[in-house]
Protein backbone atom coordinates (compact mmCIF):
# COMPACT_ATOMS: atom_id res chain seq x y z
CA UNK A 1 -66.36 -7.13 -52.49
CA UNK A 2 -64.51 -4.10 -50.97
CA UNK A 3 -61.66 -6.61 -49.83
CA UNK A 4 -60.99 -8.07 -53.26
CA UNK A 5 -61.46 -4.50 -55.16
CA UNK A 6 -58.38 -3.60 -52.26
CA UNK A 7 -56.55 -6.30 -53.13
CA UNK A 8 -56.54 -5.84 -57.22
CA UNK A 9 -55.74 -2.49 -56.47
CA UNK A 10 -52.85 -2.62 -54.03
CA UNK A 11 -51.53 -5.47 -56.72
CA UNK A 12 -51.84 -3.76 -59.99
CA UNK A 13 -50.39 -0.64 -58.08
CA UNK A 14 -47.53 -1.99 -55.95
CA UNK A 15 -46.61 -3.99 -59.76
CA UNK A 16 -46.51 -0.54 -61.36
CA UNK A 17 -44.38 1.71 -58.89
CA UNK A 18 -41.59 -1.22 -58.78
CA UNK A 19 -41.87 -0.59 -62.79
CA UNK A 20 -41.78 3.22 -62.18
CA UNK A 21 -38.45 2.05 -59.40
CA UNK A 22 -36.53 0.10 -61.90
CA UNK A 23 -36.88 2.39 -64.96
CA UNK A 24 -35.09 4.96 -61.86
CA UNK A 25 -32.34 2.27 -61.57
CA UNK A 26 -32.13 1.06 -64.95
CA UNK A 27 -31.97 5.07 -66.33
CA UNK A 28 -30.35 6.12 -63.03
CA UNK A 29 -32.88 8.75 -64.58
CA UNK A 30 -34.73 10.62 -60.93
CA UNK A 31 -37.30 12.25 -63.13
CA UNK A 32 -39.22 9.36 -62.05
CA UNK A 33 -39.23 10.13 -58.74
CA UNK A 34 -42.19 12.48 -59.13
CA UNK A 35 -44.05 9.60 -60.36
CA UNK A 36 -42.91 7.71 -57.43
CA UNK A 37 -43.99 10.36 -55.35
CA UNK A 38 -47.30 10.74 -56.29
CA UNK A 39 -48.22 7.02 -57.07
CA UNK A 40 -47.23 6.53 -53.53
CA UNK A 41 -49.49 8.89 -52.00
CA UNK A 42 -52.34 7.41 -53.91
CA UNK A 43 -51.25 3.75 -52.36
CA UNK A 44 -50.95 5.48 -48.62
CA UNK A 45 -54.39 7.03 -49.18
CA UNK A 46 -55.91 3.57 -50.13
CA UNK A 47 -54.27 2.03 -47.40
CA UNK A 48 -55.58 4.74 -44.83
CA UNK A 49 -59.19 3.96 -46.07
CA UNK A 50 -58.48 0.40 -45.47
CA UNK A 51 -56.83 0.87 -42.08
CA UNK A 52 -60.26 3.43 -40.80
CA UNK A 53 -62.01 0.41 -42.62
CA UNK A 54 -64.18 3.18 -44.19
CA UNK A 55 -64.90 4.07 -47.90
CA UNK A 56 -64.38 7.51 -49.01
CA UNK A 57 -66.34 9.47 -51.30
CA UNK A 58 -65.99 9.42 -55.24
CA UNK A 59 -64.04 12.02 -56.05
CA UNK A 60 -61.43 11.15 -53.40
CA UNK A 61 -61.64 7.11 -55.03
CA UNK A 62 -60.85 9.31 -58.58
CA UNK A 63 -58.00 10.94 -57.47
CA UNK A 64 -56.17 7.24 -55.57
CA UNK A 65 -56.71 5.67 -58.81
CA UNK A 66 -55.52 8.23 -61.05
CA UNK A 67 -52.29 8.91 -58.97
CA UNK A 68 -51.75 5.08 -57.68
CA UNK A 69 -52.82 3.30 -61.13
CA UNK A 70 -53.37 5.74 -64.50
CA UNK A 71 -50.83 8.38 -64.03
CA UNK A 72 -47.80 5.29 -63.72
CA UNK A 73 -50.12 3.47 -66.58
CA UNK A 74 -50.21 6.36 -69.23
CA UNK A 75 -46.21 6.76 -68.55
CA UNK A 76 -45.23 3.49 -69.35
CA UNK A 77 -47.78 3.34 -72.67
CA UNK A 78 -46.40 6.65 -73.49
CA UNK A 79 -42.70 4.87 -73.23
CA UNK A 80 -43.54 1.69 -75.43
CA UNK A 81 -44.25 4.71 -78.05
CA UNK A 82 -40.89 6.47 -77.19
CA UNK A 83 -42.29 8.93 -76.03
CA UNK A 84 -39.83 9.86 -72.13
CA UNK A 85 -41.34 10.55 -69.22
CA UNK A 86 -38.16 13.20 -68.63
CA UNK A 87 -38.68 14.57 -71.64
CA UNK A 88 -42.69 15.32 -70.88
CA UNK A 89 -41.38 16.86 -67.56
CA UNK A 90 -38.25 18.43 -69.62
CA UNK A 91 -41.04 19.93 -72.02
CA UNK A 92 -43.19 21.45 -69.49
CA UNK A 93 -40.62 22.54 -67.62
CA UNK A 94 -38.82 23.91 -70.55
CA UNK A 95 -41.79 25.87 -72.18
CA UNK A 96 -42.90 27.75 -68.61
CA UNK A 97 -38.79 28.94 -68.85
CA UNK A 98 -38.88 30.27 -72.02
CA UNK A 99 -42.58 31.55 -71.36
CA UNK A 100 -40.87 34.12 -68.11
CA UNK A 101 -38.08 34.78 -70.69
CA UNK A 102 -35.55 32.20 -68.78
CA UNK A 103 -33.60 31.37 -71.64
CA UNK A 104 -30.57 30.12 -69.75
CA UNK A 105 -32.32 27.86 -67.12
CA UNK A 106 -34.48 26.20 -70.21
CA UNK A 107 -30.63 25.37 -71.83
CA UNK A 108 -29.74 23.53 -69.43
CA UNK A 109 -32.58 21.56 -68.63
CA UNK A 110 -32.65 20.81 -72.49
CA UNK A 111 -28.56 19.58 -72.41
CA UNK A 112 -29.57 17.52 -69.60
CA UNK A 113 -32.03 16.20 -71.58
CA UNK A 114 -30.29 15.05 -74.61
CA UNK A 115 -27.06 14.17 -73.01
CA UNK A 116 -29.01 11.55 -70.93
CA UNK A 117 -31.06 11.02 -74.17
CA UNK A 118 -28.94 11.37 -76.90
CA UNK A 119 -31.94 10.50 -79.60
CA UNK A 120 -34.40 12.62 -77.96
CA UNK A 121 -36.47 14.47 -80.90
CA UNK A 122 -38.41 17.20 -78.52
CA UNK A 123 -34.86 17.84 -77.14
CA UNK A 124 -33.14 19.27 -79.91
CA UNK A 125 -35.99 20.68 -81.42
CA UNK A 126 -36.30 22.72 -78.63
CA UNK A 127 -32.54 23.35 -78.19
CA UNK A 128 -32.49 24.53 -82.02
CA UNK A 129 -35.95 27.10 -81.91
CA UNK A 130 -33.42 28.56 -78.82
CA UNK A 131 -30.62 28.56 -80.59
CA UNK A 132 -32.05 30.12 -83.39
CA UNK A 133 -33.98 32.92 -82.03
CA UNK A 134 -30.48 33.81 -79.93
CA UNK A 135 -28.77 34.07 -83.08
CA UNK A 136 -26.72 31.11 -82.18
CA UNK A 137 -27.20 29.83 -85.63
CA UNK A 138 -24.20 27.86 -85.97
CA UNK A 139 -25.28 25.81 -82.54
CA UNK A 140 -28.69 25.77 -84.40
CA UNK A 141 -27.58 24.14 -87.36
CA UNK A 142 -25.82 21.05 -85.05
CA UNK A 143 -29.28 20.79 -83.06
CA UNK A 144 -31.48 20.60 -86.84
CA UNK A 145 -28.76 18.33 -88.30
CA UNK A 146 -29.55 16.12 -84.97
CA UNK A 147 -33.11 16.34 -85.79
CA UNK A 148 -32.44 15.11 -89.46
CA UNK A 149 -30.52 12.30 -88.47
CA UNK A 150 -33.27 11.10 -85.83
CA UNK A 151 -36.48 11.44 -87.93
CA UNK A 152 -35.25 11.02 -91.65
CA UNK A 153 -38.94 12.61 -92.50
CA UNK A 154 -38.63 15.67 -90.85
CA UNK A 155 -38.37 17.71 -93.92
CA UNK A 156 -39.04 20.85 -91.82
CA UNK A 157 -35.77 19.99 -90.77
CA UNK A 158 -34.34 19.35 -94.04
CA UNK A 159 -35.26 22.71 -94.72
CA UNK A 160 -34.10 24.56 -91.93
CA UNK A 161 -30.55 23.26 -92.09
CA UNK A 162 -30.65 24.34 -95.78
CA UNK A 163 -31.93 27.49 -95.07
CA UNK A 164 -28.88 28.29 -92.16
CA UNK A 165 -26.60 26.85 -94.65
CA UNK A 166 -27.46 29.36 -96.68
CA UNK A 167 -27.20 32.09 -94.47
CA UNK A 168 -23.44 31.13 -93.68
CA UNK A 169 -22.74 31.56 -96.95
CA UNK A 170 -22.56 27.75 -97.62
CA UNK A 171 -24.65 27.95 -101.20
CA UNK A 172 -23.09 24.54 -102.49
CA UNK A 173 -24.06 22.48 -99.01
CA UNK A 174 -27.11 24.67 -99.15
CA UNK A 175 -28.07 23.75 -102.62
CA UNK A 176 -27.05 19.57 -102.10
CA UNK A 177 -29.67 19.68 -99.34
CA UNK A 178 -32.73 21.03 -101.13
CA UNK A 179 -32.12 19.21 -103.96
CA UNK A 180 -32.51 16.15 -101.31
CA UNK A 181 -35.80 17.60 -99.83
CA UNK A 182 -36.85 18.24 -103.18
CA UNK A 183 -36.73 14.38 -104.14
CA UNK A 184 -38.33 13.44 -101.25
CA UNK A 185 -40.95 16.22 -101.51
CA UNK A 186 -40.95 18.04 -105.08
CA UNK A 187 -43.91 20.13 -104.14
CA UNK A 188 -42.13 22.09 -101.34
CA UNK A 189 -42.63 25.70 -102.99
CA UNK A 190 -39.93 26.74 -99.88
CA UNK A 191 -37.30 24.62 -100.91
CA UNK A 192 -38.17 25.42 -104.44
CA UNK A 193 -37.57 29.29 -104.11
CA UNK A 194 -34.51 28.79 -102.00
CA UNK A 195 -32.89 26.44 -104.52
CA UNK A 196 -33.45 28.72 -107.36
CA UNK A 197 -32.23 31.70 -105.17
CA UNK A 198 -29.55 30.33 -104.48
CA UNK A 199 -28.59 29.63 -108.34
CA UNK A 200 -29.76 32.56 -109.33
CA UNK A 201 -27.25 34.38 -106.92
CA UNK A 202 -24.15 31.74 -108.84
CA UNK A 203 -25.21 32.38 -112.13
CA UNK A 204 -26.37 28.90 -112.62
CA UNK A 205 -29.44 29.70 -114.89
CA UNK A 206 -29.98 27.12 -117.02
CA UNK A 207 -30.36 24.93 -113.72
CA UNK A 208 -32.75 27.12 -111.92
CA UNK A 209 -34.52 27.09 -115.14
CA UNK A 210 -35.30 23.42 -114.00
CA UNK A 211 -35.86 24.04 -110.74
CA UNK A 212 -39.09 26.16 -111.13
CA UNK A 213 -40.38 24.59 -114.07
CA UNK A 214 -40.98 21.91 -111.17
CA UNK A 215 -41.61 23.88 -108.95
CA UNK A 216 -44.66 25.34 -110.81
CA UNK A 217 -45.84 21.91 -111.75
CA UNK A 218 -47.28 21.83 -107.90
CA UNK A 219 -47.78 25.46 -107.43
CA UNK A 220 -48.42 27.40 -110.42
CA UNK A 221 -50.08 30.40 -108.91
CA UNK A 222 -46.63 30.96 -106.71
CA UNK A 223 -45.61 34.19 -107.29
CA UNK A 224 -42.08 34.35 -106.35
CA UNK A 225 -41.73 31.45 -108.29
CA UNK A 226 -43.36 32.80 -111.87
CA UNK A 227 -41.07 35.92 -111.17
CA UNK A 228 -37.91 34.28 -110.39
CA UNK A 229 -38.33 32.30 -113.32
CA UNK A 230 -38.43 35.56 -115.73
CA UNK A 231 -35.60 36.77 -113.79
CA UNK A 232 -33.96 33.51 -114.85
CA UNK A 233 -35.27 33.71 -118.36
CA UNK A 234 -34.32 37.40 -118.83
CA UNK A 235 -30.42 36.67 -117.46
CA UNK A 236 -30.63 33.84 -120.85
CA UNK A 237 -31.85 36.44 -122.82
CA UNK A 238 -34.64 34.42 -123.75
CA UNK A 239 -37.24 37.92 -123.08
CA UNK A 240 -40.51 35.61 -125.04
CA UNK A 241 -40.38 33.05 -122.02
CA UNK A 242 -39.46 35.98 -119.72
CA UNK A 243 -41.99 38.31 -120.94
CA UNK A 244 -44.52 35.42 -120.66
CA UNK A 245 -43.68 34.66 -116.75
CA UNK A 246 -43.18 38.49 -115.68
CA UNK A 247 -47.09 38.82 -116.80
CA UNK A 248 -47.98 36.31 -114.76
CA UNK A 249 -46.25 37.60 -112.27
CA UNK A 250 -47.66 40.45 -112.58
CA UNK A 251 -51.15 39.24 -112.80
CA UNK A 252 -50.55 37.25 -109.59
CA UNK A 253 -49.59 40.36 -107.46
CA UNK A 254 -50.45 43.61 -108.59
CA UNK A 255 -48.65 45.05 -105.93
CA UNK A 256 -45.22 44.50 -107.23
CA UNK A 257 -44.28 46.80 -109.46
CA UNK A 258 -40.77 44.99 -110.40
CA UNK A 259 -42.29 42.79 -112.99
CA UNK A 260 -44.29 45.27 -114.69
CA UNK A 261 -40.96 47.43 -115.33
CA UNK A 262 -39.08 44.27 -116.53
CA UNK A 263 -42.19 44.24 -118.97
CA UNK A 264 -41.55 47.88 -120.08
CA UNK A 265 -37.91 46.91 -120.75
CA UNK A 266 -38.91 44.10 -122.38
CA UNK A 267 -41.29 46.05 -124.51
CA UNK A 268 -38.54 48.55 -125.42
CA UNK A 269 -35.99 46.24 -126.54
CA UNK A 270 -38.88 45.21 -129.44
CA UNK A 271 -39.92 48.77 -130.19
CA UNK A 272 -43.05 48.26 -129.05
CA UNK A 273 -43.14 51.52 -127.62
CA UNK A 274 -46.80 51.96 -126.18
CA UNK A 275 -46.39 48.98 -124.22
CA UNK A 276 -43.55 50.06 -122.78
CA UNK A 277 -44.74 53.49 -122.26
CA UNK A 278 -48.19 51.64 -120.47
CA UNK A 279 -46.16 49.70 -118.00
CA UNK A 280 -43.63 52.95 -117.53
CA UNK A 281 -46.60 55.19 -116.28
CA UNK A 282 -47.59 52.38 -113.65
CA UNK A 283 -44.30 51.96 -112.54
CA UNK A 284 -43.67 55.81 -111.91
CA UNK A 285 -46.58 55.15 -109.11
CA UNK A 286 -44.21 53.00 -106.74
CA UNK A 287 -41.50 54.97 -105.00
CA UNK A 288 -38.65 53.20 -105.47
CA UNK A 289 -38.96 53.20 -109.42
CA UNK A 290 -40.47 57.02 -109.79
CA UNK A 291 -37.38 58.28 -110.92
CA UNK A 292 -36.57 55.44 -113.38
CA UNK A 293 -39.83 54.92 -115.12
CA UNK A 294 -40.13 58.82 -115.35
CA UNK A 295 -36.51 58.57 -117.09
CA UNK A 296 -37.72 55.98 -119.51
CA UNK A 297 -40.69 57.56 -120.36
CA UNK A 298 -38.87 60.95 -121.44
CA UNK A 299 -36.95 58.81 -123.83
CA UNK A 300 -40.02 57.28 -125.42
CA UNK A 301 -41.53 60.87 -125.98
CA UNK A 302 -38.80 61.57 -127.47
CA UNK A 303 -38.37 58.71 -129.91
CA UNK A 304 -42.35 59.89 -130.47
CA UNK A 305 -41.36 63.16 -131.21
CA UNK A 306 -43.54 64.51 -128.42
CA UNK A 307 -40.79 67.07 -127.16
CA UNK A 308 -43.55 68.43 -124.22
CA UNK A 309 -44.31 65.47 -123.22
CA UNK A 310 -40.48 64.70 -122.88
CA UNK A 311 -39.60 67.55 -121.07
CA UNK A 312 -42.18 67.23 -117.98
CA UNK A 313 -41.16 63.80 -118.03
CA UNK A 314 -37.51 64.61 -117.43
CA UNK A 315 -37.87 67.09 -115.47
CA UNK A 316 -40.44 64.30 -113.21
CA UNK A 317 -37.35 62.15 -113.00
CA UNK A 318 -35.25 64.57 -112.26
CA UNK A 319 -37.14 65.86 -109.49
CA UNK A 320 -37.41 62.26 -108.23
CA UNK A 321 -33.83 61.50 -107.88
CA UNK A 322 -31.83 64.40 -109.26
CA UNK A 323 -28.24 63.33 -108.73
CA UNK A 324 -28.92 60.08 -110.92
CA UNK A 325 -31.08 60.92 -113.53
CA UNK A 326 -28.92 64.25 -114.51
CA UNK A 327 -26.03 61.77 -115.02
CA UNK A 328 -28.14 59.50 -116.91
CA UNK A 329 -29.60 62.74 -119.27
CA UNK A 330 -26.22 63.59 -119.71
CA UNK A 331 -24.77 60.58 -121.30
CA UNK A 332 -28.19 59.71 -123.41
CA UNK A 333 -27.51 61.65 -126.86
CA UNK A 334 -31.55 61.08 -126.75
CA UNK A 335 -31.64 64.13 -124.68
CA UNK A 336 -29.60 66.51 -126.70
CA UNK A 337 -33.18 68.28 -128.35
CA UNK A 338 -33.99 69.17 -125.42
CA UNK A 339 -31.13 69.30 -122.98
CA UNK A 340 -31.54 73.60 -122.86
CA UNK A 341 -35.74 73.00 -121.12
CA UNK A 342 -34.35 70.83 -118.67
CA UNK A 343 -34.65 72.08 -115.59
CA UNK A 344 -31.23 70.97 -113.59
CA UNK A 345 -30.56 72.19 -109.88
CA UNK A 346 -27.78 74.51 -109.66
CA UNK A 347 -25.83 72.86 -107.01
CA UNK A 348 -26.14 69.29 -107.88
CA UNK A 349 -22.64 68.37 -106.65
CA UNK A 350 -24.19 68.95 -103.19
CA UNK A 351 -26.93 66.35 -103.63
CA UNK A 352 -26.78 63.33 -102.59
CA UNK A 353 -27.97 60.30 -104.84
CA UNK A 354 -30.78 57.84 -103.32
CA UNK A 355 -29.78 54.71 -102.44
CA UNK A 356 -31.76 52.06 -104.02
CA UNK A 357 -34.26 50.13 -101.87
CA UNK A 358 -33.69 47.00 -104.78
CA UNK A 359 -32.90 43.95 -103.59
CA UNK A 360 -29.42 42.45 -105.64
CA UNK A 361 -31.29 40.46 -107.66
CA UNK A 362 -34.14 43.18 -109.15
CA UNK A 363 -30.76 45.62 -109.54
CA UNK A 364 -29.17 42.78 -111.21
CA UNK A 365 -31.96 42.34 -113.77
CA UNK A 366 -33.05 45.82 -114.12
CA UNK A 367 -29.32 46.62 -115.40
CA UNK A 368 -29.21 43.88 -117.84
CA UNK A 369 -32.13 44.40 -119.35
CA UNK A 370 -31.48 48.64 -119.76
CA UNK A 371 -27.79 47.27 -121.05
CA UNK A 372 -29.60 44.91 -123.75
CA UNK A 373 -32.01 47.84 -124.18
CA UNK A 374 -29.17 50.65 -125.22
CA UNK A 375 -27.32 47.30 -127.38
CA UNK A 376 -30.29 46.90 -129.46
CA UNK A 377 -31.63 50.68 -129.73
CA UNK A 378 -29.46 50.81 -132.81
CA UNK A 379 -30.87 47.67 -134.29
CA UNK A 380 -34.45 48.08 -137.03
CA UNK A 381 -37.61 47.50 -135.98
CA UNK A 382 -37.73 44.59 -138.73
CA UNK A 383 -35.07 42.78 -137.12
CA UNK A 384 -36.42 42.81 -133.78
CA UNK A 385 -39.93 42.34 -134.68
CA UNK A 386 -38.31 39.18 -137.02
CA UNK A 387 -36.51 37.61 -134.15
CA UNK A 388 -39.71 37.86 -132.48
CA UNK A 389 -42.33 36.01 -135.12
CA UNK A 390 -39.29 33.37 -135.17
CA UNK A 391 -39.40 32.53 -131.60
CA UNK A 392 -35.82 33.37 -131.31
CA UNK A 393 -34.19 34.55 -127.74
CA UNK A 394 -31.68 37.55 -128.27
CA UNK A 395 -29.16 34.91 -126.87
CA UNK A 396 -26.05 36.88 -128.37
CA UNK A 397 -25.64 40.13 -126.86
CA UNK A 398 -22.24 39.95 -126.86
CA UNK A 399 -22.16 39.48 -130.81
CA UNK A 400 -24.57 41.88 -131.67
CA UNK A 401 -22.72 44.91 -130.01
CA UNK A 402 -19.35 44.05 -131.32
CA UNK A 403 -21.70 44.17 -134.91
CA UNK A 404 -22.90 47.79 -133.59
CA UNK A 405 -19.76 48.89 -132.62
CA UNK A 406 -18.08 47.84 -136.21
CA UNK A 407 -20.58 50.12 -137.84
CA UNK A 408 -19.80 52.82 -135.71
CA UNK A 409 -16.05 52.57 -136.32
CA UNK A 410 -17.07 52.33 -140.03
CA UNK A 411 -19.33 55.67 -140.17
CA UNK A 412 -16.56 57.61 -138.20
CA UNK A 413 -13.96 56.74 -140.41
């Protein structure tokens, strides 16, 4: 019984390491010869037990049959599921590299690896995440393209070369890419916000308009996504739809205090001037729009009549950001009432102004919408409050301050 068990054995293990031999020949790949290695000592270990014609105890019978039979067995199964044996040694090798911070030996190992293995998935992949976090993006992009190309389902991928795209100022290739991931996989909220970015930043409204209404469709508790799309609504002056999106927005992340001050703009541009003055006094609470909201809400005490109230407000504002908001005082005939209680620092040509912590898009907005705001100051509350009960969009800024600035031109003369 122990003969013929030494016999299967020595067959179904000499058959593998002439498998494990050719693939070294065939490849001319010597990764293998580990395998060789160690299959071999498992064969000269069985043969020594046969040669002392003496059995030897389990675990030693364990480790002959995993090095002489299962290791070579599991390498070739792994192969019929393309799955290399160099790159499972590549791998290891690879991640205990970049583990002691040996970024340049891992390189190498992974060129080696996909110039012998051209298709290799694990390769680039690895190559890329290098790449990337060296700031090699442009090398990154080649290895992420590479990974497109091999698995057509790697939308990760998809992303990622979108995404780098992006970042070298490529919006058009950027934008043809996500609009490929986002056929394959509309309810990528990722590739959803990056898209729309990305038109947002060319102008392209009415297209990002699109974008997230889809977008939403699969995740319509995103939050960038509700806000970009009032940003996008607010640029078409269409402030209902924006209005609508911006409390959502809101609602979603109370912690962002950008959406509640397009909602006070919003509010002033239809005269609905407790709203506005609501959403002002949160706003004054976040750092970045203290000076702003403070600003705003002098102007609505004033339009109130509520000269006090106006004062400490503007003199709030001022305090905030005093190089800014005098300018702004200045050129607001608003102010004129009570220009002599306003308390403005003596050497304000020495002050600095702060620079804005905005992003390009929230500065963006935030100046449209106090542009629109000053346009349609001069305009009734009746007209507003009609355009509003219509469902109309102020969609012609353009025309109604050439309208405003007739009138003026008509009182003056």
């Amino acid at each position: 019984m122990i003969i013929l068990e030494q016999l299967i054995f020595n067959i179904i293990a000499f058959t593998l390491f002439v498998i494990i031999f050719l693939k070294i020949i065939q490849r001319n790949d010597t990764s293998y010869v580990i395998s060789l290695i160690l299959e071999a000592s498992g064969i000269v270990l069985s043969f020594f037990q046969l040669v002392i014609n003496e059995n030897f105890n389990i675990v030693v019978k364990i480790i002959i049959y995993v090095l002489a039979i299962l290791l070579p067995a599991i390498i070739i199964i792994l192969e019929k599921q393309n799955i290399l044996f160099m790159e499972i040694v590549t791998t290891i090798s690879v991640m205990i590299n970049m583990l002691l911070g040996k970024n340049k030996i891992a390189k190498r190992k992974l060129n080696k690896l996909v110039s012998a293995y051209p298709q290799s998935y694990i390769g680039h992949k690895l190559l890329a995440q290098i790449y990337e976090k060296e700031g090699g993006i442009r090398k990154a992009l080649e290895e992420y393209i590479q990974l497109v190309d091999i698995k057509k389902t790697d939308y990760k991928s998809y992303y990622k070369v979108a995404e780098i795209l992006n970042t070298l100022e490529k919006k058009d290739e950027a934008a043809e890419m996500l609009n490929l991931l986002l056929q394959k996989q509309p309810e990528n909220s990722e590739a959803t916000k990056l898209l729309g970015e990305i038109l947002i930043e060319q102008e392209k409204y009415k297209e990002a308009v699109y974008i997230y209404l889809d977008g939403l469709k699969y995740n319509p508790t995103n939050y960038d996504m509700n806000y970009n799309l009032a940003v996008v609504y607010t640029m078409l002056n269409d402030f209902q739809n924006a209005k609508m999106y911006y409390e959502k927005a809101a609602f979603l992340n109370t912690l962002e205090y950008n959406s509640q001050y397009s909602l006070a703009e919003i509010a002033l541009i239809y005269k609905e001037l407790e709203e506005a003055e609501k959403y002002f006094l949160e706003t004054s609470q976040n750092e970045e729009l203290e000076a702003d909201s403070y600003f705003e809400l002098a102007r609505i005490s004033i339009m109130k009549a509520e000269k006090e109230k106006a004062i400490n407000y503007a003199n709030l504002a001022i305090e905030s950001n005093p190089k800014k908001i005098v300018e702004k005082i200045r050129n607001d005939s608003l102010f004129i009432t009570i220009m002599t209680k306003i308390n403005i620092p003596l050497n304000l040509e020495n002050i600095e102004e702060k620079e804005s912590k905005l992003g390009k898009k929230e500065q963006k907005v935030k100046k449209h919408l106090e542009e629109t705001f000053e346009i349609t100051r001069h305009l009734g509350y009746n007209n507003i409050r009609m355009s509003k009960k219509e469902q109309k969009t102020i969609d012609d800024i353009g025309k109604i301050q050439e309208d405003i600035e007739e009138a003026k031109e008509r009182e003056e003369n």
